[in-house]
N, C-alpha and C. Protein backbone atom coordinates (compact mmCIF):
# COMPACT_ATOMS: atom_id res chain seq x y z
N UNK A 1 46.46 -63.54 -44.82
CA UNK A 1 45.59 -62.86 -43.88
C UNK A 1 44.22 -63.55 -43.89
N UNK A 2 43.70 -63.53 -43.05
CA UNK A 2 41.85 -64.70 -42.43
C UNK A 2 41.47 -63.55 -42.77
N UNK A 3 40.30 -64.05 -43.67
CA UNK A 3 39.16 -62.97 -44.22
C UNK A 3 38.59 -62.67 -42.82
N UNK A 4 38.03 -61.33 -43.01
CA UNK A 4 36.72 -60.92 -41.92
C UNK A 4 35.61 -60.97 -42.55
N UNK A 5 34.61 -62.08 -41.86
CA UNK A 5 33.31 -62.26 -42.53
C UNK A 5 32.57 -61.73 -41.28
N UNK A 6 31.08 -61.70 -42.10
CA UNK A 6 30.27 -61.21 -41.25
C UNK A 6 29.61 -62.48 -40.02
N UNK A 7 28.99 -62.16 -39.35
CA UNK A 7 28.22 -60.96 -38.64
C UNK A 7 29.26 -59.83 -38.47
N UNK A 8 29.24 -58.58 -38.32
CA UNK A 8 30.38 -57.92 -37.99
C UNK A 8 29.62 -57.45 -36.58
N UNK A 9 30.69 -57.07 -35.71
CA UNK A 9 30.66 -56.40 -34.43
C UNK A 9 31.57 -55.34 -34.67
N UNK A 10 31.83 -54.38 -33.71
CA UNK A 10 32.79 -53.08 -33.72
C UNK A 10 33.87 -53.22 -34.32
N UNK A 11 34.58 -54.42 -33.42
CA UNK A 11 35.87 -54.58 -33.51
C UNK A 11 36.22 -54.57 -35.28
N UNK A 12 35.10 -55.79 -35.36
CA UNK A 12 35.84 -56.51 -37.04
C UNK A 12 35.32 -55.54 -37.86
N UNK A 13 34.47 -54.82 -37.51
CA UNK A 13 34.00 -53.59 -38.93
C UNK A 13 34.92 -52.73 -38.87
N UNK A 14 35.66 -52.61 -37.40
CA UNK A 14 36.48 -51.37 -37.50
C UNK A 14 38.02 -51.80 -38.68
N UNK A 15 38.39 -53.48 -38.35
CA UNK A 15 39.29 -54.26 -39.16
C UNK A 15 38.97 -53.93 -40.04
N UNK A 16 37.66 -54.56 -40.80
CA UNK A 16 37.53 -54.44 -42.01
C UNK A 16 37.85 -53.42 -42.95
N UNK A 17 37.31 -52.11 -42.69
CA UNK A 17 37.64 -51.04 -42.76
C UNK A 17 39.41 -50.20 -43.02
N UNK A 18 39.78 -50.72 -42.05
CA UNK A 18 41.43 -50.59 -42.32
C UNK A 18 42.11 -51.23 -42.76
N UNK A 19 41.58 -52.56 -43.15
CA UNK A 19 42.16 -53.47 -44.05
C UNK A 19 41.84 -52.86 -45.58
N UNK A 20 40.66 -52.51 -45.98
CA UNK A 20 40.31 -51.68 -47.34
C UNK A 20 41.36 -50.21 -47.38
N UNK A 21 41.36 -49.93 -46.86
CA UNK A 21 42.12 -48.69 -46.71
C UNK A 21 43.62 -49.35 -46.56
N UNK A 22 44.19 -50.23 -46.04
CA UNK A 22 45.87 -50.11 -46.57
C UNK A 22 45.60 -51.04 -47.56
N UNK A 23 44.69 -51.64 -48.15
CA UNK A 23 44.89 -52.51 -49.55
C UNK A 23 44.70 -51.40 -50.44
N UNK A 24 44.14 -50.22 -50.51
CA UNK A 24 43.80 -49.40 -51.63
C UNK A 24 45.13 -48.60 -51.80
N UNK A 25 45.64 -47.98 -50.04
CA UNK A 25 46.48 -46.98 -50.42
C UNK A 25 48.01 -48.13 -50.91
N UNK A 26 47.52 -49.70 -51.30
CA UNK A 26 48.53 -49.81 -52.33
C UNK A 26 49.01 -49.78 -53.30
N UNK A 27 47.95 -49.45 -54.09
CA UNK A 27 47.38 -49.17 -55.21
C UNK A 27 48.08 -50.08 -56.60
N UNK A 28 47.44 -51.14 -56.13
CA UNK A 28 47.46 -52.57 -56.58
C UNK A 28 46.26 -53.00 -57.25
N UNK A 29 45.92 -53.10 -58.52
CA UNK A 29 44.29 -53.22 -58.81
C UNK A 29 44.46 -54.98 -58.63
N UNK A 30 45.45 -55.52 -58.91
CA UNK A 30 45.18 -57.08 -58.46
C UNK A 30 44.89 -57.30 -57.43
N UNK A 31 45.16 -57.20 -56.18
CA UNK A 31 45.16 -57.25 -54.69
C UNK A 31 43.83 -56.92 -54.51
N UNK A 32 43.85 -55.25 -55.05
CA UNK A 32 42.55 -54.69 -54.24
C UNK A 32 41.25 -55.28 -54.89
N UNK A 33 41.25 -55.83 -55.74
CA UNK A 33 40.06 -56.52 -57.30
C UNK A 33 39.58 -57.65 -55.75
N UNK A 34 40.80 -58.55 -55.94
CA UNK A 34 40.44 -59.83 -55.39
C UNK A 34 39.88 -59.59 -53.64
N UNK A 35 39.15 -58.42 -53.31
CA UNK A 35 38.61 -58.22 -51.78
C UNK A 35 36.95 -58.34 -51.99
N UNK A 36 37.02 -57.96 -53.90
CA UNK A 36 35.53 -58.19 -53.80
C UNK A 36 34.99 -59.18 -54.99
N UNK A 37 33.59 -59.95 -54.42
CA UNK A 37 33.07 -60.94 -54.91
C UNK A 37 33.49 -61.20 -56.84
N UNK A 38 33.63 -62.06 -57.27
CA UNK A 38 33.39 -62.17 -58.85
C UNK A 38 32.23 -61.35 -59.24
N UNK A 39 31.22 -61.38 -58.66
CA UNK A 39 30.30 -60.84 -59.73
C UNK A 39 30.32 -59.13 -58.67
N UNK A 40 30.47 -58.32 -58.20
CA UNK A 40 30.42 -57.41 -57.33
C UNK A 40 29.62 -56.79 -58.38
N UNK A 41 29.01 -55.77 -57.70
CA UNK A 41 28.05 -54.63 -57.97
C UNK A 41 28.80 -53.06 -57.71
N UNK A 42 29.08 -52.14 -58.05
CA UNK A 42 29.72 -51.17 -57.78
C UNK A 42 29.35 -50.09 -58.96
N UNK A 43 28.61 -49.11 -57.57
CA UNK A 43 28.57 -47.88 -58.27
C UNK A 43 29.39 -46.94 -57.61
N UNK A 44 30.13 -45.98 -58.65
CA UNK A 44 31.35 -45.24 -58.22
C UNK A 44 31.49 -43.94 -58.82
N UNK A 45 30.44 -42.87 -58.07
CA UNK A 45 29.98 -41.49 -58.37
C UNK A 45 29.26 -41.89 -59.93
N UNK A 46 29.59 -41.68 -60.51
CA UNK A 46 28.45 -41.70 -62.40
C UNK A 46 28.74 -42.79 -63.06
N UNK A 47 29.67 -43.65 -62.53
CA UNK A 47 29.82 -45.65 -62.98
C UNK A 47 29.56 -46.22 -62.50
N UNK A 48 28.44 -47.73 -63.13
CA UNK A 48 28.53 -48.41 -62.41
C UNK A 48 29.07 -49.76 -63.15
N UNK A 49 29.87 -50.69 -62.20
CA UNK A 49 30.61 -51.41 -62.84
C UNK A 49 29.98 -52.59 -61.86
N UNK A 50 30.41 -53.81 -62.91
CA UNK A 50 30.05 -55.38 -62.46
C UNK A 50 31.18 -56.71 -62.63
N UNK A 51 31.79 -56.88 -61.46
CA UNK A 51 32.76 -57.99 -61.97
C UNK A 51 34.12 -57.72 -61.75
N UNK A 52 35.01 -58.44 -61.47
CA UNK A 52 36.51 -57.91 -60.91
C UNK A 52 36.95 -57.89 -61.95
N UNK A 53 37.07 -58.08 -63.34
CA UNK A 53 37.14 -57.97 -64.29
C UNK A 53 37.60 -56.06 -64.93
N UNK A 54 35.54 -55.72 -64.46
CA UNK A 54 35.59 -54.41 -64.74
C UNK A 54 36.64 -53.38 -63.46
N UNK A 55 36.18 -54.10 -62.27
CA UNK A 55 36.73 -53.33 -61.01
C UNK A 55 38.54 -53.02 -61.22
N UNK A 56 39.04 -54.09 -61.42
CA UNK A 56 40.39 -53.84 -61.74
C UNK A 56 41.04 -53.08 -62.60
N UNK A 57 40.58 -52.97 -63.92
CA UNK A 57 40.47 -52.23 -64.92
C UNK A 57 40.21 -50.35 -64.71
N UNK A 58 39.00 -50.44 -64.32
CA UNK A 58 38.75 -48.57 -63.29
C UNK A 58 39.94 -48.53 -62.58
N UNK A 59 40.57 -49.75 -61.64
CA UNK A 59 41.24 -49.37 -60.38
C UNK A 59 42.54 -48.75 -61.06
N UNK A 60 43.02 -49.33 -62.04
CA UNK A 60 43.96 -49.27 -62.61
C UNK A 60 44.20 -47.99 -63.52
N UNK A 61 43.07 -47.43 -64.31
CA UNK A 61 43.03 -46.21 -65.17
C UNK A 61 43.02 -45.10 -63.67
N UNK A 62 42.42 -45.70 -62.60
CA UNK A 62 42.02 -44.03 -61.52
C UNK A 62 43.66 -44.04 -60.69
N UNK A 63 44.13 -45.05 -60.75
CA UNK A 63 45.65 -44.58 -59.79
C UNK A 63 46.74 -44.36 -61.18
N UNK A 64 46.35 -44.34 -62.47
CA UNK A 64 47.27 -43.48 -63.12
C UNK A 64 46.92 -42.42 -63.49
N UNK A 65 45.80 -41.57 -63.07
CA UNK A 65 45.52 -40.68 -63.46
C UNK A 65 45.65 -39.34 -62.08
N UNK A 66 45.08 -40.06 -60.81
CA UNK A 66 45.07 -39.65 -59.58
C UNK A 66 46.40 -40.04 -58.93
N UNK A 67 47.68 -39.13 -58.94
CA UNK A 67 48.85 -39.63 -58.65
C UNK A 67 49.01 -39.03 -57.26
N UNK A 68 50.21 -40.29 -56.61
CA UNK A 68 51.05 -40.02 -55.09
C UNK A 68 49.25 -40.24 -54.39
N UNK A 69 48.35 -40.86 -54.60
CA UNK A 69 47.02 -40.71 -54.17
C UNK A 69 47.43 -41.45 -52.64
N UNK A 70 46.20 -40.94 -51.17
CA UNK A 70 46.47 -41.46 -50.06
C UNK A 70 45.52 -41.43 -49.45
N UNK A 71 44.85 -42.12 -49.16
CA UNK A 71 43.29 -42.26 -48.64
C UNK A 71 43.35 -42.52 -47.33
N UNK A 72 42.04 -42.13 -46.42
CA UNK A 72 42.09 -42.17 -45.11
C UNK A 72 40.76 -42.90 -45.19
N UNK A 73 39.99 -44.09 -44.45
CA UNK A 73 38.86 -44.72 -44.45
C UNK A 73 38.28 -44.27 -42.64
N UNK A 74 37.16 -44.10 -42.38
CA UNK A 74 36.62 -44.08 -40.91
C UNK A 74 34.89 -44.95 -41.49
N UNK A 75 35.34 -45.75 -40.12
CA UNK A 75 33.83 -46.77 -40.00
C UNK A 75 32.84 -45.64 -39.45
N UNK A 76 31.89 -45.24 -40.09
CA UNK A 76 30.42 -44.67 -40.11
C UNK A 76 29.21 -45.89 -38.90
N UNK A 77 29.10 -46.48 -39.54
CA UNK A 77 28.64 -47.48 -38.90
C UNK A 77 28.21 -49.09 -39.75
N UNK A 78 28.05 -50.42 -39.04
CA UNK A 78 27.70 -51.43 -39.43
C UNK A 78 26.43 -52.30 -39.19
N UNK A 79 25.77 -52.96 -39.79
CA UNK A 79 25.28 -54.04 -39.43
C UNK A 79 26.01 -55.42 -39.70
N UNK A 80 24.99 -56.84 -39.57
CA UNK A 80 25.49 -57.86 -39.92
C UNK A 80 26.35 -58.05 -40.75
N UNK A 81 25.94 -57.65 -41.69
CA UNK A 81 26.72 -57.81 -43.11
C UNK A 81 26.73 -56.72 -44.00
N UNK A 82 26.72 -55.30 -43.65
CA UNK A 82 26.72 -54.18 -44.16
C UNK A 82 27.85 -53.28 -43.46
N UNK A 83 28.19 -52.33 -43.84
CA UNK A 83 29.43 -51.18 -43.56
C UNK A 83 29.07 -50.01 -43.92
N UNK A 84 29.39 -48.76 -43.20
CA UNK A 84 29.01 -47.29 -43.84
C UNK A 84 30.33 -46.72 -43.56
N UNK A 85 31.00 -46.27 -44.56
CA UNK A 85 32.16 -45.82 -44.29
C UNK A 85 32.02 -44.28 -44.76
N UNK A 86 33.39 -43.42 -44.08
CA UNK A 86 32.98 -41.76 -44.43
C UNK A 86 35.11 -42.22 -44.87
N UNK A 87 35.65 -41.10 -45.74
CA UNK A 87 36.75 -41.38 -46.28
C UNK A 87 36.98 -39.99 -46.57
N UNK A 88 38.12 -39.72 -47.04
CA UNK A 88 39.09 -38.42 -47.56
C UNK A 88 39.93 -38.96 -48.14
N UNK A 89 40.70 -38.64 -49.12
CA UNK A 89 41.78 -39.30 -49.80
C UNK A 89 42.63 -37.62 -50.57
N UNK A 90 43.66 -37.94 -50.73
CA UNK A 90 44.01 -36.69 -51.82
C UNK A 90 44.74 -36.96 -52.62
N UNK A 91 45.24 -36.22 -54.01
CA UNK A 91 45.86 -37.02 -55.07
C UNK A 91 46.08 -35.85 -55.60
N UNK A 92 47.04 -36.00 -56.70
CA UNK A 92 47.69 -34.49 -57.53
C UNK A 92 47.23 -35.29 -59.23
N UNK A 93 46.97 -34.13 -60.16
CA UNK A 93 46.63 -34.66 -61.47
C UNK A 93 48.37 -34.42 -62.01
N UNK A 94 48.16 -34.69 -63.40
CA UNK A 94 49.65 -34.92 -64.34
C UNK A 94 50.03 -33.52 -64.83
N UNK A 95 48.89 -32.42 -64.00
CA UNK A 95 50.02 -30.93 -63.86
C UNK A 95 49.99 -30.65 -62.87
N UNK A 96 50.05 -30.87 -61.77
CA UNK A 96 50.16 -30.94 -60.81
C UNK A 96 49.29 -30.16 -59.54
N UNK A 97 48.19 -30.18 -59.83
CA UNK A 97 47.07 -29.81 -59.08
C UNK A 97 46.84 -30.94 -57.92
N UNK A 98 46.44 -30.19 -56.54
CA UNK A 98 46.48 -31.33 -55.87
C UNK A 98 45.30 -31.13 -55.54
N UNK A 99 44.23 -32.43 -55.04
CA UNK A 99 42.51 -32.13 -54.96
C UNK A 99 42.48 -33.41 -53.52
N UNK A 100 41.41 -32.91 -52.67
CA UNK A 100 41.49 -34.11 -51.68
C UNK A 100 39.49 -34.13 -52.18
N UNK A 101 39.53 -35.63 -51.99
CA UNK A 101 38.46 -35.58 -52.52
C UNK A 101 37.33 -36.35 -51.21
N UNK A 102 36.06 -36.16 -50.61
CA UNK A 102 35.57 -36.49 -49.71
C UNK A 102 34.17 -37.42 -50.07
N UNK A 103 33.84 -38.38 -49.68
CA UNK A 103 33.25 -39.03 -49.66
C UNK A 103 32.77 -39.94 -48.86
N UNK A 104 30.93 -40.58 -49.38
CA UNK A 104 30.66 -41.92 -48.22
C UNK A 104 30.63 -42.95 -49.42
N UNK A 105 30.96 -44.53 -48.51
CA UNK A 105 30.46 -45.69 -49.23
C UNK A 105 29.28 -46.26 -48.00
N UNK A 106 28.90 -47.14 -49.33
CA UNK A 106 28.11 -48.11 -48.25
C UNK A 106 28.40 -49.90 -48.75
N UNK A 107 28.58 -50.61 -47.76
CA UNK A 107 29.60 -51.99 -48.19
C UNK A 107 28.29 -52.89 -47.93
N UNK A 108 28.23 -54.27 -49.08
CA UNK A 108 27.25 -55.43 -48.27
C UNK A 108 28.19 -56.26 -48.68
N UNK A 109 28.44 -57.21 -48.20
CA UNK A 109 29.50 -58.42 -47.95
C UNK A 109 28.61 -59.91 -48.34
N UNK A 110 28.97 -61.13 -48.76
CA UNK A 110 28.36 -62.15 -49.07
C UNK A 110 29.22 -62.95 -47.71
N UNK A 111 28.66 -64.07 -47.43
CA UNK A 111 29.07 -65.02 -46.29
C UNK A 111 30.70 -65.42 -46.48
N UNK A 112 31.42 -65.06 -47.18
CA UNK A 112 33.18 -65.54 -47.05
C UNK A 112 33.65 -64.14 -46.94
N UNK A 113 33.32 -62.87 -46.56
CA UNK A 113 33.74 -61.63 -46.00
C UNK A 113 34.02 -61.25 -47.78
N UNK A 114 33.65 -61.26 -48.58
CA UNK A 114 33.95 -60.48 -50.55
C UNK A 114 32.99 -59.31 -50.16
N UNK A 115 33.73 -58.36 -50.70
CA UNK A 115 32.21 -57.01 -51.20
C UNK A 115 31.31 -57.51 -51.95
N UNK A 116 30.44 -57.62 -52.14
CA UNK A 116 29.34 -57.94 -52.76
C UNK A 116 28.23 -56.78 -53.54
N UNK A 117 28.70 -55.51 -53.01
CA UNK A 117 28.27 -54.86 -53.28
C UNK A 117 28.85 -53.67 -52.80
N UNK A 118 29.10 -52.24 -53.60
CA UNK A 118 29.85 -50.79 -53.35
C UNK A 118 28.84 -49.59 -53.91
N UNK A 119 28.72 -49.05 -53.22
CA UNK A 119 28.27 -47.56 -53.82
C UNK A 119 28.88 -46.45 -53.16
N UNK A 120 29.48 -45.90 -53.88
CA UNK A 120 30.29 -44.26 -53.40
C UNK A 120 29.97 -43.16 -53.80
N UNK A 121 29.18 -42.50 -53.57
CA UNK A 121 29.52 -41.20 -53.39
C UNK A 121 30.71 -40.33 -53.45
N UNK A 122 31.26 -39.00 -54.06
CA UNK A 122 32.32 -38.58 -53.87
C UNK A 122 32.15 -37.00 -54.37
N UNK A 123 33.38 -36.40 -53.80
CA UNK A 123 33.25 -34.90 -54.56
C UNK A 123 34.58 -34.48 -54.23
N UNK A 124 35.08 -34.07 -55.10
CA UNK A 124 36.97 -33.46 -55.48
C UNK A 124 36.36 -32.01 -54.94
N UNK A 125 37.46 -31.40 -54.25
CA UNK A 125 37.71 -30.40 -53.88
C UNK A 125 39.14 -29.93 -54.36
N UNK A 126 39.22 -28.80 -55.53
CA UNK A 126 41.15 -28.29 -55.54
C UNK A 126 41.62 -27.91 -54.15
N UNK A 127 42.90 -28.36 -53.83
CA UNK A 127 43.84 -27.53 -52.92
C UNK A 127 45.18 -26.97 -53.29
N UNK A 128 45.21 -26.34 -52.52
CA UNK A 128 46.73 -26.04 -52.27
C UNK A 128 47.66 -26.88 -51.85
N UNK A 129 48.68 -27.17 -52.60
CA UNK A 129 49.80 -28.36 -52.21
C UNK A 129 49.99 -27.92 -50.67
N UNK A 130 50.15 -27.02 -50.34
CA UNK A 130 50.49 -26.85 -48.74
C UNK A 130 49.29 -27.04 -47.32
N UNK A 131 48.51 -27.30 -48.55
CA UNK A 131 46.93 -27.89 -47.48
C UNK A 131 46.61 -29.03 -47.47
N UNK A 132 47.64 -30.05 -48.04
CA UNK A 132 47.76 -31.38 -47.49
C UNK A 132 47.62 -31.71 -46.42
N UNK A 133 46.92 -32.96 -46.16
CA UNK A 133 47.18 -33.55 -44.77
C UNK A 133 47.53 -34.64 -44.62
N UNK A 134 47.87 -35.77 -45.58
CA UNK A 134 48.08 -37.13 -45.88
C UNK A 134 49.68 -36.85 -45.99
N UNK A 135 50.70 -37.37 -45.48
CA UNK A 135 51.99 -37.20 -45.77
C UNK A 135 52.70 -38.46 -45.14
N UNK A 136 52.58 -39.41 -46.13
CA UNK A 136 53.20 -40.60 -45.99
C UNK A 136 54.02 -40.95 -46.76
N UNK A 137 54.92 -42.12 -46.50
CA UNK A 137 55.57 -42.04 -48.24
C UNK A 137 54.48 -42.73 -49.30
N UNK A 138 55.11 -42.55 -50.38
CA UNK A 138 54.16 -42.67 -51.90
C UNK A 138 53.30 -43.90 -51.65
N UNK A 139 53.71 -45.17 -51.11
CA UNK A 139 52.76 -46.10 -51.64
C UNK A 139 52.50 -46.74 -50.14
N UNK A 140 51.78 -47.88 -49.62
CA UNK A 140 51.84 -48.01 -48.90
C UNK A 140 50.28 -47.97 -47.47
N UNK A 141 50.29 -48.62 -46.21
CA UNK A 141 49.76 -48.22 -45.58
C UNK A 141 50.07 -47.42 -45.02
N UNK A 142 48.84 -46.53 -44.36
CA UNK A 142 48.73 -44.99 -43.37
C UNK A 142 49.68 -45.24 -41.91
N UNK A 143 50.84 -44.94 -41.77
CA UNK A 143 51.37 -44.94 -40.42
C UNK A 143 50.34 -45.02 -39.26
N UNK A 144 50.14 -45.54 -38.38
CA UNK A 144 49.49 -46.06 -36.87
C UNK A 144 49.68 -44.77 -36.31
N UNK A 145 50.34 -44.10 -36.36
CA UNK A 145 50.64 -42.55 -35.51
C UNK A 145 49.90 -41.48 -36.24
N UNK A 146 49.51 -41.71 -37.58
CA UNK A 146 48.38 -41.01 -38.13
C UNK A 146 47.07 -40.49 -37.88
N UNK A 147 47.00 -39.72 -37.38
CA UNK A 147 45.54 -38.80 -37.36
C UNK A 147 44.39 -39.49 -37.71
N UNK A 148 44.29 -39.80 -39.24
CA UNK A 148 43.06 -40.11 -39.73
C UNK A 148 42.58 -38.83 -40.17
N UNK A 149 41.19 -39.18 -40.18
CA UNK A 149 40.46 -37.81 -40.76
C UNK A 149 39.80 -36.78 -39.66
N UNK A 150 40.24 -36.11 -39.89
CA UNK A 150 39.94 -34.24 -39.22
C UNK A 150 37.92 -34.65 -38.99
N UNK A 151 37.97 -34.35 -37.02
CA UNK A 151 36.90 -34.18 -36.78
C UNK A 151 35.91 -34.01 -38.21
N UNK A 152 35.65 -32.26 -38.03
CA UNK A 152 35.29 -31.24 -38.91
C UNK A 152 35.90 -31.31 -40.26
N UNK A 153 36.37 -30.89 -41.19
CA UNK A 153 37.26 -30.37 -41.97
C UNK A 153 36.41 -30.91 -43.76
């Protein structure tokens, strides 16, 4: 796949964007590591981590802990070389509580399209298994016939 580098316009921020989102919901920490720079910057709610090194490592402890997890990404808005993304994702713990958790990032990119930089925001909400809204199979990208994320909600 041809990286998307910046300048970004609609189109490619909107790419970009859904390209992060079916690399995550594969939940691959090799794959998803190698989208951002060697040295990346990433703060991630009360961590902050430096290096694909560290990034892979988190990626890897949070999808065995956050299981059947399925994330939804929506472009907020862009500049040149920046991204604001708004997201939902939901995931069940190892007794089976299921939590969809809501959040913003904000993306800066270096000139070969790498993250260069992450900060997220986030906050878990418990649900009810029957107040799902992500229903795809287990691993994988979000079906094209998918919703996305709820106006409101």
């Amino acid at each position: 796949m041809t990286a998307i580098k910046p300048p970004f316009n609609f189109a490619t921020a909107t790419a970009k964007v859904r390209a992060a989102e079916d690399a995550w919901n594969s939940r691959d920490p090799e794959t998803v590591s190698l989208a951002y720079s060697p040295d990346s910057e990433w703060r991630n709610r009360d961590q902050f981590l430096q290096g694909r090194d560290q990034i892979r490592e988190f990626l890897a402890g949070k999808w065995e802990r956050e299981l059947d997890y399925r994330l939804v990404k929506s472009l907020w808005s862009y500049s040149e070389n920046r991204i604001g993304v708004r997201f939902q994702y939901e995931y069940h713990d190892a007794d089976g509580q299921w939590f969809r958790a809501y959040g913003n990032e904000l993306w800066e990119f270096d000139e070969a399209g790498l993250m260069r930089r992450r900060e997220a925001s986030i906050n878990d909400v418990p649900i009810p298994a029957d107040q799902r809204r992500f229903h795809w199979p287990t691993s994988g990208p979000r079906p094209l016939m998918h919703a996305g994320i709820p106006d409101v909600a």
